[in-house]
Protein backbone atom coordinates (compact mmCIF):
# COMPACT_ATOMS: atom_id res chain seq x y z
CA UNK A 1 -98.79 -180.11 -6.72
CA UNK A 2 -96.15 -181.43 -9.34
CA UNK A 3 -95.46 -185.22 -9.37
CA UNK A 4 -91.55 -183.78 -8.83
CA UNK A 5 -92.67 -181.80 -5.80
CA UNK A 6 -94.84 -185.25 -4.52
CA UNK A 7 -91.85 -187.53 -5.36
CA UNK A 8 -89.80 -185.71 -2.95
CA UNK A 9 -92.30 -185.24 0.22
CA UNK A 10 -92.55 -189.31 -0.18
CA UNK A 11 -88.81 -189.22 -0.21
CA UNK A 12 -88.08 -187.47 2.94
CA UNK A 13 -91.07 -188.96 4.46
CA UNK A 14 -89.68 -192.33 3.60
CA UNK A 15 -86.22 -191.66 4.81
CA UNK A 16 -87.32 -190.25 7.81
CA UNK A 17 -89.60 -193.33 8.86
CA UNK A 18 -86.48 -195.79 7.80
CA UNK A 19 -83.82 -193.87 10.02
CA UNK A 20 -86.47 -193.85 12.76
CA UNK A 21 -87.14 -197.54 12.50
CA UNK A 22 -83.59 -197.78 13.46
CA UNK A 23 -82.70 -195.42 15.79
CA UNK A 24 -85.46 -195.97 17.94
CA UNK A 25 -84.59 -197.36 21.56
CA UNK A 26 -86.22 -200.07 21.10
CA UNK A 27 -84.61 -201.16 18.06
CA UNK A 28 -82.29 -203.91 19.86
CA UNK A 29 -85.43 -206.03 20.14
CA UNK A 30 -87.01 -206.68 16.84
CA UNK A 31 -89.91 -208.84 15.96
CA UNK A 32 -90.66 -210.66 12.64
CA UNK A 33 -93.49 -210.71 10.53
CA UNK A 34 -93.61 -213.04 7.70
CA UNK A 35 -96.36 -212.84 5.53
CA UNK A 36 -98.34 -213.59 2.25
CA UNK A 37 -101.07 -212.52 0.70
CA UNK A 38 -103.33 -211.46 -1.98
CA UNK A 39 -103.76 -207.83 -3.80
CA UNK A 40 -106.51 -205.79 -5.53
CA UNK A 41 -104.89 -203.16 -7.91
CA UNK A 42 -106.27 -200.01 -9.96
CA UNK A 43 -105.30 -197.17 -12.01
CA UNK A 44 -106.78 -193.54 -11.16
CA UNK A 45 -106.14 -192.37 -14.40
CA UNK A 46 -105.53 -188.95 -15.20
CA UNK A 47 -108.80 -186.76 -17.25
CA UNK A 48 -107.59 -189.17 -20.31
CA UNK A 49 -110.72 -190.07 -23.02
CA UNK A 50 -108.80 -192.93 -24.28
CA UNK A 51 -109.47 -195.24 -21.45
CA UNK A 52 -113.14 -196.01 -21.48
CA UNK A 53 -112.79 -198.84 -18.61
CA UNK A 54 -110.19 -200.06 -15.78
CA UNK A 55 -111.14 -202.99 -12.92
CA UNK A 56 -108.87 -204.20 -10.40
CA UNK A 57 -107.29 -207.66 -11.02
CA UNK A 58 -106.14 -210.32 -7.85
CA UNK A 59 -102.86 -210.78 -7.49
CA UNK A 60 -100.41 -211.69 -4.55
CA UNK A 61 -97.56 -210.26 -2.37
CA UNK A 62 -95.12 -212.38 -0.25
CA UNK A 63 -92.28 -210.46 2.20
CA UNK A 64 -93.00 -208.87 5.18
CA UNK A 65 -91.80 -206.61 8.13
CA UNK A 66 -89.61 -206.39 10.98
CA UNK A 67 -91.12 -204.28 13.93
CA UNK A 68 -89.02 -202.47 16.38
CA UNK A 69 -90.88 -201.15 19.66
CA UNK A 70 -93.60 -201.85 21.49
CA UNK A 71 -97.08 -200.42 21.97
CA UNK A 72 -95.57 -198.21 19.71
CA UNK A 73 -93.53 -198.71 16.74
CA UNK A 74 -91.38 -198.71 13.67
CA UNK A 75 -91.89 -201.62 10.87
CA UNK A 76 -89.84 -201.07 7.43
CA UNK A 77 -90.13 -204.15 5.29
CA UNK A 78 -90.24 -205.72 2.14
CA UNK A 79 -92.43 -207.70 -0.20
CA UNK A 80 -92.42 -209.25 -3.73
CA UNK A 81 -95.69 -208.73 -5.23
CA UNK A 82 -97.36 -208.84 -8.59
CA UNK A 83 -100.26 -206.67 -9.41
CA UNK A 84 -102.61 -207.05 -12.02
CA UNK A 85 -104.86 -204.72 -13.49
CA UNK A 86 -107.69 -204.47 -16.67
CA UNK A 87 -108.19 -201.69 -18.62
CA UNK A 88 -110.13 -200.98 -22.37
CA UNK A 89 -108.11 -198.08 -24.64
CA UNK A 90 -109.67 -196.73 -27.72
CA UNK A 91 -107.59 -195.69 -30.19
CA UNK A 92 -108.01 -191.86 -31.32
CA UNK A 93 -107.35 -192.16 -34.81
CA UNK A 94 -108.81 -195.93 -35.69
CA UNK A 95 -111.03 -195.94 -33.19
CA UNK A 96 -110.65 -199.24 -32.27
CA UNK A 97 -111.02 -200.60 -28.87
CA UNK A 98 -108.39 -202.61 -27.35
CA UNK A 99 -109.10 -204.76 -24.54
CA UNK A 100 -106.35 -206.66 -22.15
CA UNK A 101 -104.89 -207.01 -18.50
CA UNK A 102 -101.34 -206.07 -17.77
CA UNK A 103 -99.56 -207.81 -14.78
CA UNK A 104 -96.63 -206.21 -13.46
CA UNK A 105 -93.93 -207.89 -10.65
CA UNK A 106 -92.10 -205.54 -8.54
CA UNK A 107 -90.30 -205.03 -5.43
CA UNK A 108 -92.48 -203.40 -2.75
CA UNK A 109 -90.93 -201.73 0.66
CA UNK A 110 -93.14 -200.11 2.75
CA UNK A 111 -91.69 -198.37 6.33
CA UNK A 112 -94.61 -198.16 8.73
CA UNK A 113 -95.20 -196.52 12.10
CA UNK A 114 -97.94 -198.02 14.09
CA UNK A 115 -99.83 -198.61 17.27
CA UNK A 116 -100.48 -201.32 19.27
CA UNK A 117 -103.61 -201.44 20.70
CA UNK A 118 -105.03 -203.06 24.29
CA UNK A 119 -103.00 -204.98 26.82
CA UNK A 120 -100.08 -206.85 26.55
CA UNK A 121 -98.40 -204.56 23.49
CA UNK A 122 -94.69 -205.05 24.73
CA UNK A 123 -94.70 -208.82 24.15
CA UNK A 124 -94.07 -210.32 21.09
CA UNK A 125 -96.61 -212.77 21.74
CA UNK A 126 -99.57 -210.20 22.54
CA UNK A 127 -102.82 -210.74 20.81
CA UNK A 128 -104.87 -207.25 19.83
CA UNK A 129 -105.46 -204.62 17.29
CA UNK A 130 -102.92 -202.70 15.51
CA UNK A 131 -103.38 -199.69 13.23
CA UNK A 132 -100.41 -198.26 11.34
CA UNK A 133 -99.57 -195.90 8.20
CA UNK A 134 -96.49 -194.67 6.54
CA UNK A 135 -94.68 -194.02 2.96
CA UNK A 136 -93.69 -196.83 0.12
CA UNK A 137 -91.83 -197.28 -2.83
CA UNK A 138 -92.50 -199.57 -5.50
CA UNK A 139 -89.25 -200.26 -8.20
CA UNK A 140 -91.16 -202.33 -11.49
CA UNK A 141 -89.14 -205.66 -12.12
CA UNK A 142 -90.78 -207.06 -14.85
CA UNK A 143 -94.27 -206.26 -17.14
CA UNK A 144 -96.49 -209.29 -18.56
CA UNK A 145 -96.65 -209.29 -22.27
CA UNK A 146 -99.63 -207.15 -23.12
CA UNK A 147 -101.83 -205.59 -26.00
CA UNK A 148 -100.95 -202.08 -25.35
CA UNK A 149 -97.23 -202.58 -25.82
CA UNK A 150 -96.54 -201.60 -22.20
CA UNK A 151 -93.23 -202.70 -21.14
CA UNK A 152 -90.79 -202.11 -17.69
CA UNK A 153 -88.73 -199.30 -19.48
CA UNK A 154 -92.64 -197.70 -19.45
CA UNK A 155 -92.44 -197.61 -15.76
CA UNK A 156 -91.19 -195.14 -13.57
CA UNK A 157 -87.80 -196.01 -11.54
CA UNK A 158 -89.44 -195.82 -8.43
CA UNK A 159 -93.51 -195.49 -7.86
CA UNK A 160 -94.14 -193.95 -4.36
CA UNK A 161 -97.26 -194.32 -2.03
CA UNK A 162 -98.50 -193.90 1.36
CA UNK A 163 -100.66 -196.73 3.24
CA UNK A 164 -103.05 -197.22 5.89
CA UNK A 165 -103.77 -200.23 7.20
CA UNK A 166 -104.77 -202.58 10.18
CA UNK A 167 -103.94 -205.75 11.75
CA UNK A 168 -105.17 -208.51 14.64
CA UNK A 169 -102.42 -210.25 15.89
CA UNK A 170 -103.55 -213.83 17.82
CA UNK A 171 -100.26 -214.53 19.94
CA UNK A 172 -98.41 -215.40 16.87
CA UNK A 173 -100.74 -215.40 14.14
CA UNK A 174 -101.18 -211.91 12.12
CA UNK A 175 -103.75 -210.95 9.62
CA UNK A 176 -103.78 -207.43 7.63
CA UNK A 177 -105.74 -205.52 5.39
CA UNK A 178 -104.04 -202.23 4.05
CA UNK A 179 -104.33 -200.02 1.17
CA UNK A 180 -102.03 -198.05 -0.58
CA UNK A 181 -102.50 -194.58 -2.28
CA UNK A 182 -100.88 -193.35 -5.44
CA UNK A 183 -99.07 -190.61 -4.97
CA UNK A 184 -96.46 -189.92 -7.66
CA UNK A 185 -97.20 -191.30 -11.53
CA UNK A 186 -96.94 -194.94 -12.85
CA UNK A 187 -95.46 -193.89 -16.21
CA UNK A 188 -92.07 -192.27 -16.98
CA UNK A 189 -92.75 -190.48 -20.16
CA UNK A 190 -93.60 -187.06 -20.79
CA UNK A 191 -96.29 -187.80 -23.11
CA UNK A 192 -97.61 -191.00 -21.30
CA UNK A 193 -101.21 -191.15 -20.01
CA UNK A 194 -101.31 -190.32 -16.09
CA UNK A 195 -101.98 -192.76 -13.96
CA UNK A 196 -101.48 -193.85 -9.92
CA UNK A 197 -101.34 -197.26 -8.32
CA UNK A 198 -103.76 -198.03 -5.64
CA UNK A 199 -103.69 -200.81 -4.45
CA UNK A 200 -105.59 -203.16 -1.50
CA UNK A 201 -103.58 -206.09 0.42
CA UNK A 202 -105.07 -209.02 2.73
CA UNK A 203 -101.99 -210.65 4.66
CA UNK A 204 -101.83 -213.47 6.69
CA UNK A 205 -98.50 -214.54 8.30
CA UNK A 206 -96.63 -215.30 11.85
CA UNK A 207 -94.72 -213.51 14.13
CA UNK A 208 -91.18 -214.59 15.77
């Protein structure tokens, strides 16, 4: 399946989920979910023999989500995060190996369907488990200064994903742990090496 073909079924999957988080019933009573957090972030890169190594770097997210429903429901949101991650390049024709981490900041907004699980779900201060999944877009703000010359203008406009994830909430307290799925490329250029963003979050935050 193209990466044109890919970037559209996240598309329409992601503008579906957003006009659903609205137009749900239950969208007059909304509950909010700030939170912060830390993330783990790799590269599947493409069949590509000039990157001999990758490992995920930490780095952090703060935003969160607005849920509309109850034991069942909608949660678009929105989150700043920077990712890190480490890879080694050889060069074909020198052969020398370069060696260096590039950190990138972006704008992350996720749109999330999900289920509340045991009793209680319809108050905003139940306590249970929660498991949830849905599309995400990613839009590059800025790119660390880096060895391999990669800059923002490298990345694509938008970088789309889907997660899965989980949550506890304790009356007001919520912790998460989701991960997110490459689907569409990193870089914009024809000739660019192909790569998708995976990436892990742990979230902690509260719930109004």
């Amino acid at each position: 399946m193209t990466g044109k073909r890919l970037s559209a079924i996240a598309v329409s999957l992601f503008t579906l989920a957003l006009v659903a988080s609205f137009a749900s019933p239950a969208a007059a009573k909304a509950v909010l979910n700030p939170q912060a957090g830390m993330t783990w972030t790799n590269y599947s890169f493409d069949d590509n023999e000039s990157i001999d190594e990758d490992k995920a770097r930490v780095g952090y997210a703060i935003g969160g989500t607005v849920r509309f429903g109850k034991a069942l429901y909608f949660a678009p949101g929105a989150y700043y995060q920077q990712t890190s991650f480490e890879a080694t390049a050889t060069d074909d024709l020198t052969l020398t190996s370069v060696t260096d981490a590039v950190g990138v900041n972006a704008i992350h907004i996720p749109v999330y369907v999900g289920l509340m699980l045991g009793s209680g779900a319809e108050s905003p201060a139940a306590t249970g488990l929660r498991v949830y999944a849905g599309p995400t877009a990613t839009i590059v703000t800025s790119v660390s200064d880096n060895d391999f010359d990669v800059v923002k203008d490298d990345y694509e406009s938008t970088i789309w994903g889907g997660t899965i994830g989980a949550g506890f909430d304790l009356t007001s307290i919520t912790c998460d742990l989701n991960y997110e799925i490459g689907l569409t490329d990193v870089f914009s250029a024809d000739d660019a090496i192909g790569a998708k963003q995976n990436v892990l979050r742990g979230l902690v935050g509260l719930k109004f």
